[in-house]
C-alpha atoms as a PDB file:
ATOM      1  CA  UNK A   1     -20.642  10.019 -12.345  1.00  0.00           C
ATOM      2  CA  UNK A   2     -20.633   9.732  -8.361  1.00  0.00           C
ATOM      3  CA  UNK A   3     -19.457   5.905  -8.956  1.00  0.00           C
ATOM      4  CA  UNK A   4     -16.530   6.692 -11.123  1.00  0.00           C
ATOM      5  CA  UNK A   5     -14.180   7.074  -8.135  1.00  0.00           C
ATOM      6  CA  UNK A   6     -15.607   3.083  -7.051  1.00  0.00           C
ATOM      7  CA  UNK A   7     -15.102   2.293 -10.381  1.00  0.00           C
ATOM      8  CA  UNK A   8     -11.382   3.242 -11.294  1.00  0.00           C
ATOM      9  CA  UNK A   9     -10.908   1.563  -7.603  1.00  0.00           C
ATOM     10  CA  UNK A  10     -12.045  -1.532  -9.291  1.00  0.00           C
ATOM     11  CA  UNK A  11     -10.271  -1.174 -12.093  1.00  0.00           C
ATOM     12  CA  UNK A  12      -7.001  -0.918  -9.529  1.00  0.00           C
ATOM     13  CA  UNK A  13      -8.263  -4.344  -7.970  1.00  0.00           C
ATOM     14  CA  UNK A  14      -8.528  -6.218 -11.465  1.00  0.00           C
ATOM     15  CA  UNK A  15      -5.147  -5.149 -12.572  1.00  0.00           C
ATOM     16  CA  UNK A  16      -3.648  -6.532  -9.792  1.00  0.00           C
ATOM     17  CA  UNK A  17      -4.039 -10.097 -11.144  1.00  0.00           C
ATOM     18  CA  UNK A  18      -2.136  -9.321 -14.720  1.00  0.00           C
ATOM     19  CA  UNK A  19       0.305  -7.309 -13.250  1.00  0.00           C
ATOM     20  CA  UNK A  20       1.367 -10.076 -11.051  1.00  0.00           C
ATOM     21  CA  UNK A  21       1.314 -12.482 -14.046  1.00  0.00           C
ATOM     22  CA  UNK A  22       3.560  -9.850 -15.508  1.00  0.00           C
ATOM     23  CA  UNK A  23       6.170  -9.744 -12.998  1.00  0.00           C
ATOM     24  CA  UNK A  24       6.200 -13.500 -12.390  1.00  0.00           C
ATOM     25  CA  UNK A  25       6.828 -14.335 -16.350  1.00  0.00           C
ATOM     26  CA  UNK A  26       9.627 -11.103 -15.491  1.00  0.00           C
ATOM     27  CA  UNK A  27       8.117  -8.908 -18.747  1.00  0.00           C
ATOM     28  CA  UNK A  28       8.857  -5.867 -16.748  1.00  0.00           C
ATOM     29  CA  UNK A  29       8.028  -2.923 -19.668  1.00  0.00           C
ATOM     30  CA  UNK A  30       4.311  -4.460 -19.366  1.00  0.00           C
ATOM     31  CA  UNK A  31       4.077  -4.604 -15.415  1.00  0.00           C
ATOM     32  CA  UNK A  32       5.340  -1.022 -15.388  1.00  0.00           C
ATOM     33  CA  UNK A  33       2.813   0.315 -18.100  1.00  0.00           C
ATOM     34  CA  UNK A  34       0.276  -1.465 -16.137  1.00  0.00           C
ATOM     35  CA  UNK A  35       1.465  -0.494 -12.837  1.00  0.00           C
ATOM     36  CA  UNK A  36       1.504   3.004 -13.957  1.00  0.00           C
ATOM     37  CA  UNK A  37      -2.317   3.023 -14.878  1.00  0.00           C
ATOM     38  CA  UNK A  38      -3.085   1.540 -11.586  1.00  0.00           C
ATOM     39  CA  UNK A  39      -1.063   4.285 -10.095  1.00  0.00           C
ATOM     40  CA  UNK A  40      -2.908   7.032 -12.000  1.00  0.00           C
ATOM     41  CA  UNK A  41      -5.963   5.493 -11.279  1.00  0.00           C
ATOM     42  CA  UNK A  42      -5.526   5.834  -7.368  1.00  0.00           C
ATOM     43  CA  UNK A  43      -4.408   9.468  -8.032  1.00  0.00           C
ATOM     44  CA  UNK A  44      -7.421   9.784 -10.011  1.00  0.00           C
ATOM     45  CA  UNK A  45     -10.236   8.144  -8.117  1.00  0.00           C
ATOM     46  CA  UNK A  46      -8.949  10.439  -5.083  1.00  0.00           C
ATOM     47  CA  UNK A  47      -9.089  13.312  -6.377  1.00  0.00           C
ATOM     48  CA  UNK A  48     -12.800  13.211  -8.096  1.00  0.00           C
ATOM     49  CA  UNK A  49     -13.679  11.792  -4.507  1.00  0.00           C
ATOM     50  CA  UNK A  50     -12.759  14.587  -2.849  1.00  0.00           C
ATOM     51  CA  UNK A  51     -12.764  17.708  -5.399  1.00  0.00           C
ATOM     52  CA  UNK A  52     -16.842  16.881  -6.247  1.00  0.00           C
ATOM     53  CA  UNK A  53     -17.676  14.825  -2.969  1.00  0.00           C
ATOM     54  CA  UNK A  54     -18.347  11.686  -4.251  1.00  0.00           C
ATOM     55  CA  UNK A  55     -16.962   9.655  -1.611  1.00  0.00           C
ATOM     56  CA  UNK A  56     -18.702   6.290  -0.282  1.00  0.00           C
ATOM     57  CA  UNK A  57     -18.276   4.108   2.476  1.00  0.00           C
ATOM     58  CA  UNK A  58     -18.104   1.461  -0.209  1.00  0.00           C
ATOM     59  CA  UNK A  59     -14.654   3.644  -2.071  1.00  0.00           C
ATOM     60  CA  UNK A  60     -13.133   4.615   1.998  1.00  0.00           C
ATOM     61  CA  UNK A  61     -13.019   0.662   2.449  1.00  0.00           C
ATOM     62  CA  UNK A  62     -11.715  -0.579  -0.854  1.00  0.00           C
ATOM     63  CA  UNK A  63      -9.447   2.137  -2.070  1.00  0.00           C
ATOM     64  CA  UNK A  64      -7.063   1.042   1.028  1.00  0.00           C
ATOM     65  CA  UNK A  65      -7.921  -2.575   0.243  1.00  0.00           C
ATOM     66  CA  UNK A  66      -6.889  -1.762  -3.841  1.00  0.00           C
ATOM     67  CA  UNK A  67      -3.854  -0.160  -2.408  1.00  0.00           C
ATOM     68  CA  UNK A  68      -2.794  -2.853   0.140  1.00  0.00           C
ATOM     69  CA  UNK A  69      -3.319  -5.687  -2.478  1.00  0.00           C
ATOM     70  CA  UNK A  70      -1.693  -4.375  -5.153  1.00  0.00           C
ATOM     71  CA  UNK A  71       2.043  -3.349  -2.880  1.00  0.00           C
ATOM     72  CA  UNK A  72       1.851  -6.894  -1.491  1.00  0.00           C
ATOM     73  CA  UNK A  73       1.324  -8.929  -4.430  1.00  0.00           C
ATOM     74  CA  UNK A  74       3.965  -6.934  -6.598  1.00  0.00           C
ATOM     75  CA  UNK A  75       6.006  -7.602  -3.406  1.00  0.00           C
ATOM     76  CA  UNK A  76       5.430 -11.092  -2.941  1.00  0.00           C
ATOM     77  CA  UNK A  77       5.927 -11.478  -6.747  1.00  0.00           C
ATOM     78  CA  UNK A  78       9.049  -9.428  -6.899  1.00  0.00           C
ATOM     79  CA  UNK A  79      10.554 -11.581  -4.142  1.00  0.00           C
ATOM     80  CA  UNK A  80       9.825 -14.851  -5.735  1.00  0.00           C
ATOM     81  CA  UNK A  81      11.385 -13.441  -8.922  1.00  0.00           C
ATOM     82  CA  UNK A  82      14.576 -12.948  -6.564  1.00  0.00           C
ATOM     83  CA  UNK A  83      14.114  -8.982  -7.623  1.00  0.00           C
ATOM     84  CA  UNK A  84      13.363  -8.149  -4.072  1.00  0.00           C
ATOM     85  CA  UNK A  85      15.125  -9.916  -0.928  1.00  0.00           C
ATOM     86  CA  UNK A  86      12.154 -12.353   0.589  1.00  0.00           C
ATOM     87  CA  UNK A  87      12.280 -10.109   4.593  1.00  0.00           C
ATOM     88  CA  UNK A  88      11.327  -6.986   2.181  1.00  0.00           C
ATOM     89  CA  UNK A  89       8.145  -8.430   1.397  1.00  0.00           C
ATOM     90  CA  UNK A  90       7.328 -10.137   4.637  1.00  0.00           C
ATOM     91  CA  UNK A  91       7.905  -6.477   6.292  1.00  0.00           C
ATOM     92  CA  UNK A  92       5.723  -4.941   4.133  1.00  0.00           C
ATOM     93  CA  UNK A  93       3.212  -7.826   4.775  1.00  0.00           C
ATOM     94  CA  UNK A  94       3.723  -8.058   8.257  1.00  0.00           C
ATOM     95  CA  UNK A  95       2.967  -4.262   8.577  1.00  0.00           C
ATOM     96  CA  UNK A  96      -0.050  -4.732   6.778  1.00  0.00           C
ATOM     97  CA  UNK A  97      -1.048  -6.710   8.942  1.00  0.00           C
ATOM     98  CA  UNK A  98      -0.417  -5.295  12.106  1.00  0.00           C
ATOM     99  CA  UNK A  99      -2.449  -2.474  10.268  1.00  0.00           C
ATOM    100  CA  UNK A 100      -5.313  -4.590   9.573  1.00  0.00           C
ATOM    101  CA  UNK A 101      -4.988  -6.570  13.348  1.00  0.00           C
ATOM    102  CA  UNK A 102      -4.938  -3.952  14.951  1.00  0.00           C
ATOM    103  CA  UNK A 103      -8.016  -2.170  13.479  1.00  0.00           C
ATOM    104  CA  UNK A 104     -10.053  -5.469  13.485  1.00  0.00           C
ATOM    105  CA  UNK A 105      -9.344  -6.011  16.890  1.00  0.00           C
ATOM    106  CA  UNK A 106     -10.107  -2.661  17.780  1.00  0.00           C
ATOM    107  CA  UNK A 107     -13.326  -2.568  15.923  1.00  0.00           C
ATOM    108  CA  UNK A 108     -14.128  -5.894  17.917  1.00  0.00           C
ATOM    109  CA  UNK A 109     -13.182  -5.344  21.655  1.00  0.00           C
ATOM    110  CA  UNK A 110     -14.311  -1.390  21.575  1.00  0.00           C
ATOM    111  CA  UNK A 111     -16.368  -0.886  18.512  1.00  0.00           C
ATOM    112  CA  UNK A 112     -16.838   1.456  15.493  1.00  0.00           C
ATOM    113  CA  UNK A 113     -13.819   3.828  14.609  1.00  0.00           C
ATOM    114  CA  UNK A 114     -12.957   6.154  11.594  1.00  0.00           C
ATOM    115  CA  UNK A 115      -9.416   4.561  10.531  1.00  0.00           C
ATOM    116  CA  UNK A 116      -7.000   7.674   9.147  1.00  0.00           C
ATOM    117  CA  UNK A 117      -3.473   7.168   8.321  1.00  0.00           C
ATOM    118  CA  UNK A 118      -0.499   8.229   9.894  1.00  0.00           C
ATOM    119  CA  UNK A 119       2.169  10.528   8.403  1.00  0.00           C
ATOM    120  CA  UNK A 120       4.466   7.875   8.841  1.00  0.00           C
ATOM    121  CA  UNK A 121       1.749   5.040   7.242  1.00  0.00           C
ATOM    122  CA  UNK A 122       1.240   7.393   4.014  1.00  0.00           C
ATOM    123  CA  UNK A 123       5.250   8.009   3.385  1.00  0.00           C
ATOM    124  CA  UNK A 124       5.659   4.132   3.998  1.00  0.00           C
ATOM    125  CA  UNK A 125       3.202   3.361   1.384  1.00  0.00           C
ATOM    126  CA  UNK A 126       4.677   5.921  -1.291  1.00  0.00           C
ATOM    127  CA  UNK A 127       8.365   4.526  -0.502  1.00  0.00           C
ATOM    128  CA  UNK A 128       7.122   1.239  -1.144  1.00  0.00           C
ATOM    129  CA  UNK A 129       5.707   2.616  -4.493  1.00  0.00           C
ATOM    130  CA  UNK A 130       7.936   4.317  -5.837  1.00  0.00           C
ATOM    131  CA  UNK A 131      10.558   1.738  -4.971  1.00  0.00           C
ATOM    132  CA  UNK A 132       8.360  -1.064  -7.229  1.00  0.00           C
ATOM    133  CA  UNK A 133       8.002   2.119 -10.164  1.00  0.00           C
ATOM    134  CA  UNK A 134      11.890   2.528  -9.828  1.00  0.00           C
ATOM    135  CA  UNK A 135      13.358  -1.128  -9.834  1.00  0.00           C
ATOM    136  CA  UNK A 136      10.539  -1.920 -12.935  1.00  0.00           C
ATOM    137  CA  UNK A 137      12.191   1.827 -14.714  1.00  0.00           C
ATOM    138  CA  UNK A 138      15.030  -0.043 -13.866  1.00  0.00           C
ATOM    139  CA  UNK A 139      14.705  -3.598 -15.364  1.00  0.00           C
ATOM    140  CA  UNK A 140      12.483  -2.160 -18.226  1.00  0.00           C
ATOM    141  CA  UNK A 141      14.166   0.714 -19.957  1.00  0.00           C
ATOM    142  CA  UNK A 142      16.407   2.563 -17.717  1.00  0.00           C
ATOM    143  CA  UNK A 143      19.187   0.333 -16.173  1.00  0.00           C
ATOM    144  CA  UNK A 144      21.422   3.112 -14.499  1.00  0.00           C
ATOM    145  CA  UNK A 145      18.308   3.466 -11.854  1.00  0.00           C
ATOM    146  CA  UNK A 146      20.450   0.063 -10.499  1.00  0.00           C
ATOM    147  CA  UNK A 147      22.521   1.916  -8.299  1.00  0.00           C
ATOM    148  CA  UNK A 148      19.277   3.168  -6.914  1.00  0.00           C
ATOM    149  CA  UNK A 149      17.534  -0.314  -6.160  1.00  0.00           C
ATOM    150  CA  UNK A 150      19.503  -0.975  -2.607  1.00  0.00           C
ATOM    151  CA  UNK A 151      19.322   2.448  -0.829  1.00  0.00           C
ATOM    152  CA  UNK A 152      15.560   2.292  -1.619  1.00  0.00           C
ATOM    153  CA  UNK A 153      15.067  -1.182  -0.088  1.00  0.00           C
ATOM    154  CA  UNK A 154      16.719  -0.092   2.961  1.00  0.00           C
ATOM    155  CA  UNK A 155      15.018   2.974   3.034  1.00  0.00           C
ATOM    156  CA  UNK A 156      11.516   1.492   2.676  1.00  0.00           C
ATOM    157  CA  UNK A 157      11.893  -1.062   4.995  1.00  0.00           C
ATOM    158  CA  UNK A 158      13.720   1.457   7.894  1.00  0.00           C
ATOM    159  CA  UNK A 159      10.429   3.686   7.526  1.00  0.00           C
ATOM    160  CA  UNK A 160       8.128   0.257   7.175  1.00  0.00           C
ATOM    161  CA  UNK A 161       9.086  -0.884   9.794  1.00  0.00           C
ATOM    162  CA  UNK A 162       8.938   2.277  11.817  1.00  0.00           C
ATOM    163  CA  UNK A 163       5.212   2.659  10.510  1.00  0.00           C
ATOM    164  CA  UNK A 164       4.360  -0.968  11.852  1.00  0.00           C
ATOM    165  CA  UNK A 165       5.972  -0.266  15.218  1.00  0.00           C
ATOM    166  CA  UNK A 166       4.086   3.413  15.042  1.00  0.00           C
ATOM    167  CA  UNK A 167       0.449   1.709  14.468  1.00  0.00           C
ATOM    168  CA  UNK A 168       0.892  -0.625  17.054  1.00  0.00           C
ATOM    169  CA  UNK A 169       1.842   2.479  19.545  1.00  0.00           C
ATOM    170  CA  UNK A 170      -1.677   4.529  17.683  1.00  0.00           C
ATOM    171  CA  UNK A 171      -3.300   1.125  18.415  1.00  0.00           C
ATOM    172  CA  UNK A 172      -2.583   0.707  21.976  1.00  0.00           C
ATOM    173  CA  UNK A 173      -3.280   4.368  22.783  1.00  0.00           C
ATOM    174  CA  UNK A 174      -6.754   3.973  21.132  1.00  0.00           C
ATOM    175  CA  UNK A 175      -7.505   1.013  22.926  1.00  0.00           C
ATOM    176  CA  UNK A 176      -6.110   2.401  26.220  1.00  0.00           C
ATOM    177  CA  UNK A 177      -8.026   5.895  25.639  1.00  0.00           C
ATOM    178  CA  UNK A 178     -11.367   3.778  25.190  1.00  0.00           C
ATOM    179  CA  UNK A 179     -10.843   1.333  28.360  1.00  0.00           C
ATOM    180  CA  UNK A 180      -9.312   4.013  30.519  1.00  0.00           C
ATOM    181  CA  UNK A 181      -8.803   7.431  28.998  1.00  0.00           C
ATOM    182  CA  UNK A 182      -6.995   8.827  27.593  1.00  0.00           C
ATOM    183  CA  UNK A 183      -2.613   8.635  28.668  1.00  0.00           C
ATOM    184  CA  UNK A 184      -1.005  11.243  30.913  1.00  0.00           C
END
């Protein structure tokens, strides 16, 4: 039972292929049903993890891994489907990035670190969901969410791109806290 957390994070990572085979052949009810599971499955995993403390160093890497891979490839997918403008997704892969950079780089020029995310990182990530949940609600079953698709884009990439610009601030502190302690 201490593996089922790892294991719905695995099932998160395999659906990530057929949802994006979804979008792409634009069979929208499907990607949402899908996308739903994944989403429950996150909610799920996290919550055994922490409620009977069966956390792993293996589940703290690739739940944010799960996470990141499924938001860009829906993004990426949505965008070549002309759903989503193509700067949407490379903001949202750009910040990823810069998340990823800067840890790498950190873990590299000062060493081991224990990576939490920002206030700013977590309400990024759940715009970006719930933007994907409402445009799929939208092209699947509900069209009168339409009005909602372009406040949503703008919203998610104002506070995306606020996130990226905030990690590289957390980034440089870190690194100038461990060169030179820590800023006035």
């Amino acid at each position: 039972m201490r593996q089922l957390p790892n294991l719905l994070t695995t099932l998160r990572l395999l659906l990530t292929v057929p949802i994006a085979l979804l979008l792409l052949a634009e069979r929208y009810g499907q990607a949402l049903s899908l996308f739903a599971v994944a989403g429950f499955s996150d909610a799920l995993d996290g919550f055994l993890a922490r409620r009977f403390g069966w956390t792993s160093r293996i589940g703290s890497m690739l739940d944010p891994i799960a996470d990141k891979l499924l938001l860009v490839t829906s993004y990426l997918c949505l965008s070549i489907t002309q759903i989503f403008p193509w700067w949407l997704a490379a903001v949202v892969l750009l910040r990823d990035a810069v998340i990823v950079g800067g840890a790498t780089l950190y873990r590299l020029l000062v060493g081991p670190f224990e990576f939490r995310p920002t206030w700013l990182g977590k309400l990024s990530t759940l715009l970006q969901i719930v933007l994907v949940l409402v445009v799929l609600l939208e092209l699947s079953l509900l069209p009168a969410f339409a009005p909602l698709r372009w406040p949503l884009i703008i919203l998610a990439l104002a506070v995306s791109l606020a996130s990226g610009l905030h990690y590289v601030w957390v980034w440089a502190c870190k690194f100038h806290s461990a060169r030179n302690g820590p800023l006035a």
